[in-house]
PDB file of N, CA and C in Angstrom:
ATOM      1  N   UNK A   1       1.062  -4.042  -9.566  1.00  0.00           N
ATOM      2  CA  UNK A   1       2.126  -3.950  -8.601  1.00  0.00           C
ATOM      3  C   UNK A   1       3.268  -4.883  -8.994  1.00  0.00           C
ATOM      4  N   UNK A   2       3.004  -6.114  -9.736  1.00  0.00           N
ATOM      5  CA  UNK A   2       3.900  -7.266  -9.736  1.00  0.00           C
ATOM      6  C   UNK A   2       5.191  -6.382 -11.060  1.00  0.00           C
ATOM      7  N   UNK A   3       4.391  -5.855 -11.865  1.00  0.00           N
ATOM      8  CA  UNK A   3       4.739  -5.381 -12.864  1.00  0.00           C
ATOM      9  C   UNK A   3       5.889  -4.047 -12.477  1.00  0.00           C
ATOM     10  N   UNK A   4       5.577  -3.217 -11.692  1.00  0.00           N
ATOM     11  CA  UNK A   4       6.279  -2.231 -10.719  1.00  0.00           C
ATOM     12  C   UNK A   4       7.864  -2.691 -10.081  1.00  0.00           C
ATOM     13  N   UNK A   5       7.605  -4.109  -9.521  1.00  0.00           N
ATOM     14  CA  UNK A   5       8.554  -4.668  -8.915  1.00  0.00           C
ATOM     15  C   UNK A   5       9.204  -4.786  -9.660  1.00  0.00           C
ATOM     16  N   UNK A   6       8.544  -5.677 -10.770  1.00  0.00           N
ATOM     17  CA  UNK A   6      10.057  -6.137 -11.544  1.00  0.00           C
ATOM     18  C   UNK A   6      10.412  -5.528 -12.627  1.00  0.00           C
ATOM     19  N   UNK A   7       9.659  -3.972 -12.790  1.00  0.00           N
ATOM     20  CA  UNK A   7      10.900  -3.071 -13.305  1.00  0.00           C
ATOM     21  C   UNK A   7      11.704  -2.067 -12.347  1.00  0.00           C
ATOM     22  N   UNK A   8      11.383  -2.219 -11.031  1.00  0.00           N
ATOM     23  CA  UNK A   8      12.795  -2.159  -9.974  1.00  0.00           C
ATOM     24  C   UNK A   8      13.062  -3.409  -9.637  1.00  0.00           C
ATOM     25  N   UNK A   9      13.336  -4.119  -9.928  1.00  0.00           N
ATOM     26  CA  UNK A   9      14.321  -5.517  -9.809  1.00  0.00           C
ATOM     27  C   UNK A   9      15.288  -5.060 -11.327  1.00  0.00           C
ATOM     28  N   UNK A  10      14.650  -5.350 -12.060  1.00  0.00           N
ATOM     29  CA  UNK A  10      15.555  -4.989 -12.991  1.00  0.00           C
ATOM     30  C   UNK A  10      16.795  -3.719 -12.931  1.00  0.00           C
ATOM     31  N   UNK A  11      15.996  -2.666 -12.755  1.00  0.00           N
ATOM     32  CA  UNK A  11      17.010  -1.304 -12.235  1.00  0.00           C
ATOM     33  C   UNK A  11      18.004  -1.642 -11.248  1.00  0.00           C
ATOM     34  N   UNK A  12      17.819  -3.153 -10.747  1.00  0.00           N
ATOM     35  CA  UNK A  12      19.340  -3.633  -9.958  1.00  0.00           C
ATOM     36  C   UNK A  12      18.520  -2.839  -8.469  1.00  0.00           C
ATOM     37  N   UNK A  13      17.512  -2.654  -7.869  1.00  0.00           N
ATOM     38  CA  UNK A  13      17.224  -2.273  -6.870  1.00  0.00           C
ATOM     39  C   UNK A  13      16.098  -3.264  -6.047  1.00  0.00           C
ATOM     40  N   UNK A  14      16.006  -3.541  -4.760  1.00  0.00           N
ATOM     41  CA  UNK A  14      15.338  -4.444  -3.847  1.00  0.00           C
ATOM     42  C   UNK A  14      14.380  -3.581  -3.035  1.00  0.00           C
ATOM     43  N   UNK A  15      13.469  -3.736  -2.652  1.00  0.00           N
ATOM     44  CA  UNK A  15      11.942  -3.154  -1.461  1.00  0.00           C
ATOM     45  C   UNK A  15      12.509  -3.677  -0.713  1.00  0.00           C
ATOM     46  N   UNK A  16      12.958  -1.936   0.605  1.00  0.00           N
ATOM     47  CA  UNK A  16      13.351  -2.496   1.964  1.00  0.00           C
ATOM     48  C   UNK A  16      11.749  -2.625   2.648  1.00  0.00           C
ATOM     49  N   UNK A  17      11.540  -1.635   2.773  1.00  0.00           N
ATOM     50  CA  UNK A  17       9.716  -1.328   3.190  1.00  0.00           C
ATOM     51  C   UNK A  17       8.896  -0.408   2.744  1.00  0.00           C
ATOM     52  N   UNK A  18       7.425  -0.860   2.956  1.00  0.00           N
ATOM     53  CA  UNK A  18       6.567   0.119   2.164  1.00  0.00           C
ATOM     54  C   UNK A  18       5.570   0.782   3.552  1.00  0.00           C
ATOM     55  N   UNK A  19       5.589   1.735   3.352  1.00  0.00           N
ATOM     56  CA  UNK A  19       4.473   2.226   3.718  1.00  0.00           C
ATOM     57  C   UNK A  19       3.400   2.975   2.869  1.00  0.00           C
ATOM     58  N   UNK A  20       1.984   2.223   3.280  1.00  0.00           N
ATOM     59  CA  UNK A  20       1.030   2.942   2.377  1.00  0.00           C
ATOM     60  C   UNK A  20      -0.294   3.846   3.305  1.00  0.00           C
ATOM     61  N   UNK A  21      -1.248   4.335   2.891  1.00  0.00           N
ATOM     62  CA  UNK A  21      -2.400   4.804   3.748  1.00  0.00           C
ATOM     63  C   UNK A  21      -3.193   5.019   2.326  1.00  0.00           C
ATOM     64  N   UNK A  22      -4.659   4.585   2.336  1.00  0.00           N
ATOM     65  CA  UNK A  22      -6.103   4.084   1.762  1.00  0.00           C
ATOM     66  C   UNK A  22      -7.171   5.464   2.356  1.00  0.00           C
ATOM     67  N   UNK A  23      -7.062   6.235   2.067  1.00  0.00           N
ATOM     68  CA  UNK A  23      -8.218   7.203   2.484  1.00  0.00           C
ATOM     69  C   UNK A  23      -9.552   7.161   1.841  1.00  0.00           C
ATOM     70  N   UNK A  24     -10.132   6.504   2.336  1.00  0.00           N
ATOM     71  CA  UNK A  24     -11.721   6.390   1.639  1.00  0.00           C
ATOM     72  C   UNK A  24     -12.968   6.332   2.932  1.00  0.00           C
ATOM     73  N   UNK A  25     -14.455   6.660   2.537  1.00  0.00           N
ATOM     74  CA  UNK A  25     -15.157   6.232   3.579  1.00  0.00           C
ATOM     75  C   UNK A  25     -15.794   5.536   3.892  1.00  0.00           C
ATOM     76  N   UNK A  26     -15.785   4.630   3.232  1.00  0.00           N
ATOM     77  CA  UNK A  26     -16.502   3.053   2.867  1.00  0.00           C
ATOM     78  C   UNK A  26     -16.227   2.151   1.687  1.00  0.00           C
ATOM     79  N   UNK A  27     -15.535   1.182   1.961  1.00  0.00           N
ATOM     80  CA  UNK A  27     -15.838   0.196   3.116  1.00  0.00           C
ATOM     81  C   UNK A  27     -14.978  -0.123   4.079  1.00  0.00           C
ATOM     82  N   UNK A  28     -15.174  -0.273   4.817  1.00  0.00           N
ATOM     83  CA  UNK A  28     -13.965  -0.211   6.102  1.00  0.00           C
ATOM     84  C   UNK A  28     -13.212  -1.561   6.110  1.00  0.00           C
ATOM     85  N   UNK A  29     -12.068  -1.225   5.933  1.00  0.00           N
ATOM     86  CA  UNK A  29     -11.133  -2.576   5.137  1.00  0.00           C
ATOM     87  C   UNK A  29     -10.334  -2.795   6.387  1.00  0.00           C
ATOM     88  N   UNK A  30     -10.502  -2.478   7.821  1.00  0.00           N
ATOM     89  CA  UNK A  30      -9.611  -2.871   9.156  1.00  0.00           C
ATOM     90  C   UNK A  30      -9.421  -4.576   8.781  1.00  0.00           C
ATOM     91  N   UNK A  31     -10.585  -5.601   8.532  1.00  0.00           N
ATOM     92  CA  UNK A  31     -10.122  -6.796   8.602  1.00  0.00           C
ATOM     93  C   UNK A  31      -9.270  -7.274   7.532  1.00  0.00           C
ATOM     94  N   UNK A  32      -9.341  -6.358   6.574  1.00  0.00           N
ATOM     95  CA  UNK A  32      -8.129  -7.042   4.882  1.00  0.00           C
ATOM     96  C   UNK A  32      -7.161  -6.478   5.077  1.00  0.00           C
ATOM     97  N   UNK A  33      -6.369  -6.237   6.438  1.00  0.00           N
ATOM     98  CA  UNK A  33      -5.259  -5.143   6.233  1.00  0.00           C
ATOM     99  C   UNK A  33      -4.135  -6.231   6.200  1.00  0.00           C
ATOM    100  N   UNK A  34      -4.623  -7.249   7.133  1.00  0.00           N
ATOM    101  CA  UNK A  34      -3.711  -8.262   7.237  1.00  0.00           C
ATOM    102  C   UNK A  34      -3.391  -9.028   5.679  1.00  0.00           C
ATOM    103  N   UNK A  35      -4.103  -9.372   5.271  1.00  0.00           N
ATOM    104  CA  UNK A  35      -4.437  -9.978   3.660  1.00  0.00           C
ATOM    105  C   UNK A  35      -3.447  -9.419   2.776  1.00  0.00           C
ATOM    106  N   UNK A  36      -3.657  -7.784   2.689  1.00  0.00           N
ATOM    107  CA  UNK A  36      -3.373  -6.761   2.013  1.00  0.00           C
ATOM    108  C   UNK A  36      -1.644  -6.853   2.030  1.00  0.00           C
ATOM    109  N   UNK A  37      -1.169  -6.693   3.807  1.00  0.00           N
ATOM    110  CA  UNK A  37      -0.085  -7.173   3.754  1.00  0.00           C
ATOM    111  C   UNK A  37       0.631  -7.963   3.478  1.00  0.00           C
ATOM    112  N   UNK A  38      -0.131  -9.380   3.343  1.00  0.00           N
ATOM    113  CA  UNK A  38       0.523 -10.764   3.366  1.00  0.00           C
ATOM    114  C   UNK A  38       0.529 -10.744   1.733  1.00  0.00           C
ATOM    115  N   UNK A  39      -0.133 -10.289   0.836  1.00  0.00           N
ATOM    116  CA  UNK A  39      -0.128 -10.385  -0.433  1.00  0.00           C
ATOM    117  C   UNK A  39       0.996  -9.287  -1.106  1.00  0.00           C
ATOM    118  N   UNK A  40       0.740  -8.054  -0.778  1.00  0.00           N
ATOM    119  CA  UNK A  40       2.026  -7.054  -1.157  1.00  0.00           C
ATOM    120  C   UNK A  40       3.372  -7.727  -0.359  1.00  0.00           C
ATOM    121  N   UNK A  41       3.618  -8.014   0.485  1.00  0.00           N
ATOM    122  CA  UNK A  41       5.061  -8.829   0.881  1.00  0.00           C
ATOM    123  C   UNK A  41       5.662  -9.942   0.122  1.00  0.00           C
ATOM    124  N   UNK A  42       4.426 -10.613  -0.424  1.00  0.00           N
ATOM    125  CA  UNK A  42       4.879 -11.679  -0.966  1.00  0.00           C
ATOM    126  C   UNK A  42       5.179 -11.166  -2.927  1.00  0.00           C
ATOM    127  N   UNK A  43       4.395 -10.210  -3.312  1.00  0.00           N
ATOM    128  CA  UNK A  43       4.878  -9.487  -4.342  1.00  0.00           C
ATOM    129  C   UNK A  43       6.202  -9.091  -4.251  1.00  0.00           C
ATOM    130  N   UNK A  44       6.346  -8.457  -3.475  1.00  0.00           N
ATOM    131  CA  UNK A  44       7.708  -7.727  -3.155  1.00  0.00           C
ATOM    132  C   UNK A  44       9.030  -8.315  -2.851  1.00  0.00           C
ATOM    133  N   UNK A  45       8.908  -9.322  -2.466  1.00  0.00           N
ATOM    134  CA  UNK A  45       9.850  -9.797  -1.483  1.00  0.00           C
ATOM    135  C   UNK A  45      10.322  -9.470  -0.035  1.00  0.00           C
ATOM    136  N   UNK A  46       9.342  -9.194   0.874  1.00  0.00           N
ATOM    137  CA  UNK A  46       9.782  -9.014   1.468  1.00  0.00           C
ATOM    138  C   UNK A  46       9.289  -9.186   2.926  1.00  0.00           C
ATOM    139  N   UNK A  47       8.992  -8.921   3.971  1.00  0.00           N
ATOM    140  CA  UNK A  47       7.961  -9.418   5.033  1.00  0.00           C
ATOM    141  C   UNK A  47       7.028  -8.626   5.404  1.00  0.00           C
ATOM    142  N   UNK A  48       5.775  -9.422   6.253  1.00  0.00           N
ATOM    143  CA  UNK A  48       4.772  -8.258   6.555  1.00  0.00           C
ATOM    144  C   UNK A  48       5.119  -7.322   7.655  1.00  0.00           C
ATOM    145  N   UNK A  49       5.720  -7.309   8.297  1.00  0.00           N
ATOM    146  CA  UNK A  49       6.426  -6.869   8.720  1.00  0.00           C
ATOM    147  C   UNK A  49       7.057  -5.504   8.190  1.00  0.00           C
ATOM    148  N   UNK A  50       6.976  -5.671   7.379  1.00  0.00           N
ATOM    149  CA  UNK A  50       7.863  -4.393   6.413  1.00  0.00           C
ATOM    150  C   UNK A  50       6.573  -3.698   5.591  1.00  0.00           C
ATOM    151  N   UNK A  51       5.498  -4.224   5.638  1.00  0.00           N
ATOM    152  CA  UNK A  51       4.395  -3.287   5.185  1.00  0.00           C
ATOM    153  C   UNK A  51       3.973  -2.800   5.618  1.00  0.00           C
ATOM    154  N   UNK A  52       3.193  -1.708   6.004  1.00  0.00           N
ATOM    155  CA  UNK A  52       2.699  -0.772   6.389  1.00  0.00           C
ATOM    156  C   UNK A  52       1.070  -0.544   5.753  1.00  0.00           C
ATOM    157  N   UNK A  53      -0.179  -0.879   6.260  1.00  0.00           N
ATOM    158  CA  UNK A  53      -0.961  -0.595   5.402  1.00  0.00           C
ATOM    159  C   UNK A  53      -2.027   0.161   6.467  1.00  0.00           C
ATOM    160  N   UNK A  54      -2.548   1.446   6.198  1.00  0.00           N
ATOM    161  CA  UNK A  54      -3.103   2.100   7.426  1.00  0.00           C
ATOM    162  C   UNK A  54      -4.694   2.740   6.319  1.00  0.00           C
ATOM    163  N   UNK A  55      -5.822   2.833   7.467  1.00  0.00           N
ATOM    164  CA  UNK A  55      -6.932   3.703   6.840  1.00  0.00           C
ATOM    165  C   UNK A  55      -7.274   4.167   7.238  1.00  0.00           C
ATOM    166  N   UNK A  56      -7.559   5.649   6.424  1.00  0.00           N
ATOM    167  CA  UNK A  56      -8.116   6.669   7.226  1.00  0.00           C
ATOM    168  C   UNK A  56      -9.639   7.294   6.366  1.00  0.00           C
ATOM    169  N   UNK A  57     -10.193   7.912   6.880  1.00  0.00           N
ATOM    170  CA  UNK A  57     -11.794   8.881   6.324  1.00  0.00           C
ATOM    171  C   UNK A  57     -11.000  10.305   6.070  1.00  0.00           C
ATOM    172  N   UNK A  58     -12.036  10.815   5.700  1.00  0.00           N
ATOM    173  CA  UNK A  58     -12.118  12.412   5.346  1.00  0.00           C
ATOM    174  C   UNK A  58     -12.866  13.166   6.056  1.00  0.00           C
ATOM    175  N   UNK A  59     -13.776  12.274   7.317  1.00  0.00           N
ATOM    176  CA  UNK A  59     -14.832  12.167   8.223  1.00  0.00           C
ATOM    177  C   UNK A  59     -16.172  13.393   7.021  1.00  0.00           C
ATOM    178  N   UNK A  60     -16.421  12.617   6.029  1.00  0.00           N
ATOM    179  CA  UNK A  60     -17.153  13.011   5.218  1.00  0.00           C
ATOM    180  C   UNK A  60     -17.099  13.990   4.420  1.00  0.00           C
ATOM    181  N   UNK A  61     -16.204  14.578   4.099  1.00  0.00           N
ATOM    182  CA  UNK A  61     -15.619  16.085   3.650  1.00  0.00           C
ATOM    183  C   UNK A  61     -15.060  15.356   2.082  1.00  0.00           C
ATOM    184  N   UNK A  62     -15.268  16.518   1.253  1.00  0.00           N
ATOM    185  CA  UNK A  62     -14.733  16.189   0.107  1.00  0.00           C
ATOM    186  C   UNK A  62     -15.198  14.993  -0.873  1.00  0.00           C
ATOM    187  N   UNK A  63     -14.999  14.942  -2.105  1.00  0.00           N
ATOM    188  CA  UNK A  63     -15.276  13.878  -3.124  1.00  0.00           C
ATOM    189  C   UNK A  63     -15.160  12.300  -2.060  1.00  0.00           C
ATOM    190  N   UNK A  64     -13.994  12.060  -0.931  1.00  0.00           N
ATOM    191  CA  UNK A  64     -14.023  10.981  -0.654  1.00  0.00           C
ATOM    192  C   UNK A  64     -15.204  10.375   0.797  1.00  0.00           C
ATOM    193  N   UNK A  65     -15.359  11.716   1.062  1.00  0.00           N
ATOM    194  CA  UNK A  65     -16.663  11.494   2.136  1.00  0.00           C
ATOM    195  C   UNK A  65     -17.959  11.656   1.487  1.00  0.00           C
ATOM    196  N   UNK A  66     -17.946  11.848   0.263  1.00  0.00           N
ATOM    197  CA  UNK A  66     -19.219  11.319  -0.603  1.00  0.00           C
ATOM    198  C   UNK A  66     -19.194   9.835  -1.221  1.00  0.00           C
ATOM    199  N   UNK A  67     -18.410   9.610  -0.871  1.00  0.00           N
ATOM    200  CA  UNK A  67     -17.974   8.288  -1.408  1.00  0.00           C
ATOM    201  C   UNK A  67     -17.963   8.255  -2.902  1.00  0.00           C
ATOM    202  N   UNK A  68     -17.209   9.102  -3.492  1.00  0.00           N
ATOM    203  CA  UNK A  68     -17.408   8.932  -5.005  1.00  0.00           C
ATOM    204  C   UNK A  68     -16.244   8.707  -5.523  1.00  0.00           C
ATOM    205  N   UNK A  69     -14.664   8.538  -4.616  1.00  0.00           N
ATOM    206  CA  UNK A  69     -13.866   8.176  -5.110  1.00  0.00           C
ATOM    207  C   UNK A  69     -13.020   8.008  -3.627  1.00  0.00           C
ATOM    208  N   UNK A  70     -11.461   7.673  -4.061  1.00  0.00           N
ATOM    209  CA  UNK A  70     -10.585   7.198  -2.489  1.00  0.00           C
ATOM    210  C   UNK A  70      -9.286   8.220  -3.530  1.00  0.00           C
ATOM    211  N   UNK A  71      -8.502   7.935  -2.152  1.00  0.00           N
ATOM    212  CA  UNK A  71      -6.851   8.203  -2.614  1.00  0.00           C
ATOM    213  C   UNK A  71      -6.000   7.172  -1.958  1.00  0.00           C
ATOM    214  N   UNK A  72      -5.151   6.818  -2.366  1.00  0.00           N
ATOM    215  CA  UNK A  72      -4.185   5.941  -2.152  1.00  0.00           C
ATOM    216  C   UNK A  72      -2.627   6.514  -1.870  1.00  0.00           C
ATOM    217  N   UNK A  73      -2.010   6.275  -0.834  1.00  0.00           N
ATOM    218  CA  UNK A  73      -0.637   7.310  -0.965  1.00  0.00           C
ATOM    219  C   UNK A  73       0.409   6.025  -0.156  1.00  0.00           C
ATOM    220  N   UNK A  74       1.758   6.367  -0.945  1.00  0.00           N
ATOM    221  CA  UNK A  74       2.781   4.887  -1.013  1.00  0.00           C
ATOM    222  C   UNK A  74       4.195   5.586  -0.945  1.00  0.00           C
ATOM    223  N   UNK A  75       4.933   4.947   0.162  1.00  0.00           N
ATOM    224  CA  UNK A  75       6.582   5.378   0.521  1.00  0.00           C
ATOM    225  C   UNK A  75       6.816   3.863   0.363  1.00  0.00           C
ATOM    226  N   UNK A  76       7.796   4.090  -0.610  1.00  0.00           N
ATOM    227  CA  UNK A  76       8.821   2.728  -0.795  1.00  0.00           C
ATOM    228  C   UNK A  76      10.300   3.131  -0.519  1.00  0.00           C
ATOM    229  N   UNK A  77      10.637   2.146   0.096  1.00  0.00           N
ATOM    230  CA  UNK A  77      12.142   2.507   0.424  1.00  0.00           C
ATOM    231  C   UNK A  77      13.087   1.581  -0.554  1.00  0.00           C
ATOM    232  N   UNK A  78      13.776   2.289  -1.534  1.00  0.00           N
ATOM    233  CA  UNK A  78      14.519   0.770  -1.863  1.00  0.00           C
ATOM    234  C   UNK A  78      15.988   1.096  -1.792  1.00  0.00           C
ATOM    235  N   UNK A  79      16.875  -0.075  -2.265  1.00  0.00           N
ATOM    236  CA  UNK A  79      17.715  -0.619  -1.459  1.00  0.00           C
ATOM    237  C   UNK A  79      18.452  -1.132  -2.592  1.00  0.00           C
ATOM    238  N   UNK A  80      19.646  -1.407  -3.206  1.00  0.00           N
ATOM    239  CA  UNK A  80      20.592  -1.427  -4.043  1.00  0.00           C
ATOM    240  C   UNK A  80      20.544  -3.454  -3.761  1.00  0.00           C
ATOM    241  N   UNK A  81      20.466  -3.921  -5.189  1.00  0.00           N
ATOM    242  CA  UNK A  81      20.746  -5.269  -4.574  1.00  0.00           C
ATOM    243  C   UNK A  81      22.302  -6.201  -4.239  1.00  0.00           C
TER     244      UNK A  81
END
């Protein structure tokens, strides 16, 4: 991720906010969401506040309700510096 940033820092562009969502069915990450945020904000520059980190199941359906893999899905907004 650090690496991400600062080839949009470079492109002359700033992270207004991110929103992400973690679809997997174990392990249930409700208590690292805070963590999750406080660490991507501080990558980014920007506040937790401005992260977005949400989880959801497949309520057992599919490769990710076998637990044999997750998906990860990410809206970044950026912003001209």
């Amino acid at each position: 991720m650090k690496k991400c940033f600062d080839l949009i820092h470079e492109k002359g562009y700033r992270v207004i906010n991110i929103d992400s969502t973690l679809c997997l069915q174990s392990p249930k990450i409700k208590l690292y969401i805070p963590q999750m945020q406080q660490i991507i904000a501080e990558i980014t520059h920007v506040t937790t506040a401005d992260v977005s980190v949400k989880a959801t199941t497949t309520e057992q359906m599919g490769f990710i309700g076998r637990e044999e893999g997750l998906k990860a899905y990410a809206t970044v907004l950026l912003g001209l510096i």
